[in-house]
Protein backbone atom coordinates (compact mmCIF):
# COMPACT_ATOMS: atom_id res chain seq x y z
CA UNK A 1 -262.90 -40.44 -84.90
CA UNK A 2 -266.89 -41.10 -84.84
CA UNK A 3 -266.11 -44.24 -82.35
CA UNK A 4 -264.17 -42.16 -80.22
CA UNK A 5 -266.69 -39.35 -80.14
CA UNK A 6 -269.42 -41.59 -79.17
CA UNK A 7 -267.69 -43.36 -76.56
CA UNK A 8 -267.02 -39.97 -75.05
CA UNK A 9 -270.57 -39.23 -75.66
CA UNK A 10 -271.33 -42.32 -73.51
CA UNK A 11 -268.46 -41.84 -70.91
CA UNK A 12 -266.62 -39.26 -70.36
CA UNK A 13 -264.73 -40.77 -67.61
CA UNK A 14 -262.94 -43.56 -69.77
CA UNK A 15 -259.13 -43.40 -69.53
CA UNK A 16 -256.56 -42.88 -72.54
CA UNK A 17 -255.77 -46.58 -71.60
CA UNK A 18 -259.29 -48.26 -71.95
CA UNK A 19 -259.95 -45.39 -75.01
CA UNK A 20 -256.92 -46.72 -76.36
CA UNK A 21 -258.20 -50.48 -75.68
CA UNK A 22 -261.07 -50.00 -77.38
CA UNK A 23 -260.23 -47.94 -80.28
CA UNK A 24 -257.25 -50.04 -81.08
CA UNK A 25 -254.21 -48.05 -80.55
CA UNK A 26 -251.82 -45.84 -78.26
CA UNK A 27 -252.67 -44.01 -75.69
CA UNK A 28 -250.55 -41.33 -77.28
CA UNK A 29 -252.92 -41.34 -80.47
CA UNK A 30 -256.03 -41.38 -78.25
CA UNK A 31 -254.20 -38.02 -76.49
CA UNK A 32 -253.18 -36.38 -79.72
CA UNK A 33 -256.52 -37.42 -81.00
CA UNK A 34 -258.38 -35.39 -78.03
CA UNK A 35 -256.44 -32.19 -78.15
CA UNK A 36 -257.37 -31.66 -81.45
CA UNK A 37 -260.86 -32.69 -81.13
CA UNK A 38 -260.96 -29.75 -78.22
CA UNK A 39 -259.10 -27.52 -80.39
CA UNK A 40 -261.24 -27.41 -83.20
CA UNK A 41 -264.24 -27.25 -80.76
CA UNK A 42 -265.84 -30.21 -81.78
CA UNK A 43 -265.58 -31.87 -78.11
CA UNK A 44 -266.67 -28.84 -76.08
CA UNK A 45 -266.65 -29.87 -72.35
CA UNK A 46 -266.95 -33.14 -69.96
CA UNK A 47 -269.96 -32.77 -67.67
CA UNK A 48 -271.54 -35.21 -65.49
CA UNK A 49 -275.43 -36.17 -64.89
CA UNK A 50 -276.76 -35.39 -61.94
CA UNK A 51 -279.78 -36.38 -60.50
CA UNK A 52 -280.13 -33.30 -58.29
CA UNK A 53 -283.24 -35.12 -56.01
CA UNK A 54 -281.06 -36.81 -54.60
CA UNK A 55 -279.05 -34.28 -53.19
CA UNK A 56 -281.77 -32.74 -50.83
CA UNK A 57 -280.94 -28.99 -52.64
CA UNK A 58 -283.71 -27.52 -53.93
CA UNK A 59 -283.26 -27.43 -57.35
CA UNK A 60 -285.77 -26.85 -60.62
CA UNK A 61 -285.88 -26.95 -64.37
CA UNK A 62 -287.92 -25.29 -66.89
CA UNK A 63 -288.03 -25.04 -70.32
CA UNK A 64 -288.60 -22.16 -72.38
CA UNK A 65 -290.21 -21.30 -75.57
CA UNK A 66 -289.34 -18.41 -76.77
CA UNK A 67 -290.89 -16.20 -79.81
CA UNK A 68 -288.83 -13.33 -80.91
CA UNK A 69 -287.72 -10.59 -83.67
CA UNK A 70 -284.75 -11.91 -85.93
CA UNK A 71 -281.94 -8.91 -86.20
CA UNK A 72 -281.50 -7.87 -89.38
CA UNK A 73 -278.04 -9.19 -90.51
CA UNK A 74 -277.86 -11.09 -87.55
CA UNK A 75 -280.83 -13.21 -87.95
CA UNK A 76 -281.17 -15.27 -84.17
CA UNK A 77 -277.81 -15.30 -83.41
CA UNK A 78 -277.95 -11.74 -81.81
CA UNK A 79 -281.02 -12.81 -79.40
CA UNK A 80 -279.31 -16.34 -78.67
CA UNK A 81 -275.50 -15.35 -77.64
CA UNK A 82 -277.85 -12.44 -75.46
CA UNK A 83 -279.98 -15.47 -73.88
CA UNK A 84 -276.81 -18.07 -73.46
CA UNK A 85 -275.39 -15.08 -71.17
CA UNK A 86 -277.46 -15.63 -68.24
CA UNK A 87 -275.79 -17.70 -65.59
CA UNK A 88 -279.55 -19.87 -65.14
CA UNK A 89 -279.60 -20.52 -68.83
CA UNK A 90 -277.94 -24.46 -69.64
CA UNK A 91 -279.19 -24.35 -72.80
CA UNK A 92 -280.56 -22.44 -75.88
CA UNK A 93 -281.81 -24.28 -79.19
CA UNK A 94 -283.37 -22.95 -82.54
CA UNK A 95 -286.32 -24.29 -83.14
CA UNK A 96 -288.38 -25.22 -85.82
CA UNK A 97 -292.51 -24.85 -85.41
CA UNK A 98 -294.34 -22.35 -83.35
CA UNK A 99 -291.34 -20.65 -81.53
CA UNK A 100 -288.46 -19.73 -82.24
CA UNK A 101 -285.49 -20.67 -79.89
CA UNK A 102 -285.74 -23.30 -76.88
CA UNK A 103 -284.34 -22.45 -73.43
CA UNK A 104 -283.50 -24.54 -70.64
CA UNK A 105 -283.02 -22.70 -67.49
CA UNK A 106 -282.28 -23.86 -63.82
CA UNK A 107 -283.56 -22.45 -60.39
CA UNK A 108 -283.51 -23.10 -57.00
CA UNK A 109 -287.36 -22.32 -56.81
CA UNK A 110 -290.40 -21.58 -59.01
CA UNK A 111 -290.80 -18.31 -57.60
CA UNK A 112 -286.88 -18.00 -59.03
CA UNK A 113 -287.07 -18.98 -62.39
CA UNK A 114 -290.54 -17.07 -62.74
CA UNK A 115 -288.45 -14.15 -61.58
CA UNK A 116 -286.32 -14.55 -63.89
CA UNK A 117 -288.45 -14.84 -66.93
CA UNK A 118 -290.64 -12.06 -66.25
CA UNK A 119 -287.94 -9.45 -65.36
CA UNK A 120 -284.79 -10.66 -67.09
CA UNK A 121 -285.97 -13.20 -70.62
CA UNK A 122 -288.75 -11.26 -70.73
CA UNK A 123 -287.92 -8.10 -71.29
CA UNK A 124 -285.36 -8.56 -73.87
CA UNK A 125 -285.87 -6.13 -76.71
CA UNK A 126 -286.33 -8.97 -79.11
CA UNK A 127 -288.44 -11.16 -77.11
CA UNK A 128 -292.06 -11.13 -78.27
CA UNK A 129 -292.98 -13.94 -75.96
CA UNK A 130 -292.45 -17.03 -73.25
CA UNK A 131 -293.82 -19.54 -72.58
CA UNK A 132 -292.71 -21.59 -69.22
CA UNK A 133 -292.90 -25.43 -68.50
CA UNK A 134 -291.64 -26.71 -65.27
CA UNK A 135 -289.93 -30.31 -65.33
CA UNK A 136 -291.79 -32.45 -62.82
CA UNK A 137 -289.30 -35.65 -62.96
CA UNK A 138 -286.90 -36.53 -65.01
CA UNK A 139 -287.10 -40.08 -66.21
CA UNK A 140 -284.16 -39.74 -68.34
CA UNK A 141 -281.47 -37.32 -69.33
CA UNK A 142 -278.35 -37.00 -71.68
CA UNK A 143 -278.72 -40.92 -72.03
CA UNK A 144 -278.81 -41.35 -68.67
CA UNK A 145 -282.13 -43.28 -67.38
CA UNK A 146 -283.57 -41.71 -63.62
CA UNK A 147 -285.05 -44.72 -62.61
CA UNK A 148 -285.66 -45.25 -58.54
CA UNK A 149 -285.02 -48.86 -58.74
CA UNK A 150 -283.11 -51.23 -61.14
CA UNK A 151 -285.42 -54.30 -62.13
CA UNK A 152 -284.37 -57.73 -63.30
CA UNK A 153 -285.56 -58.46 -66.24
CA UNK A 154 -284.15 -61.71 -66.56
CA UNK A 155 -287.05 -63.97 -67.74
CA UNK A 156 -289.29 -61.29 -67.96
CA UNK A 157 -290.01 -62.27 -71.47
């Protein structure tokens, strides 16, 4: 299963056939094998990388530290299903160190996700504080290396 999972993990776009190849068996198996992997929630989606610059759509990422006040029973869960909500949120972590739970959040603009930290993260009962940092360039992500041009490195050695 831990091969299969990491060639998913790699590329999600491999067929049952070259899954099957690779792994050494049926396509049936490799089927039967994925169903129950997203049944029990251990392979929760298939998403592609996208390098947004590209594109020409304005498009920004920031990530979020966030300090706040565990629930009682509830500890961070409460605070982080509450955060995950938010349709600009891609992810939410906790953290070890000086904050509590990590946030990754997409905009079109500064001005949007600044917006949307002061008057929607922000004011969150539980949310002591933020602090913002805006991604600049992404060099890699996922895996996946943003480099503008491929080099040979043939001989480079």
């Amino acid at each position: 299963m831990e091969k299969l999972l990491r060639l998913l993990d790699t590329n999600a776009r491999l067929t049952d056939a070259q899954l099957a190849a690779m792994l050494d068996c049926t396509e049936e198996e490799i089927k039967k094998k994925l169903t129950a992997l997203e049944r029990e929630g251990i392979v929760r989606g298939y998403k592609a990388v996208i390098d947004w610059e590209k594109t020409g759509e304005e498009h920004l990422t920031a990530l979020i530290e966030l300090r706040v006040t565990p629930q009682p029973d509830r500890g961070f869960e409460e605070i982080a299903e509450q955060v995950s909500l938010f349709d600009e949120v891609e992810s939410v972590y906790l953290m070890s160190g000086g904050y509590d739970l990590a946030v990754t959040v997409r905009g079109r603009s500064f001005r949007d996700i600044a917006f949307f930290v002061a008057k929607r993260l922000s004011t969150l009962d539980s949310v002591i504080s933020t602090a913002t940092h805006f991604v600049l360039r992404r060099y890699k992500d996922q895996g996946v290396a943003f480099t503008r041009e491929k080099k040979d490195l043939r001989g480079a050695l």
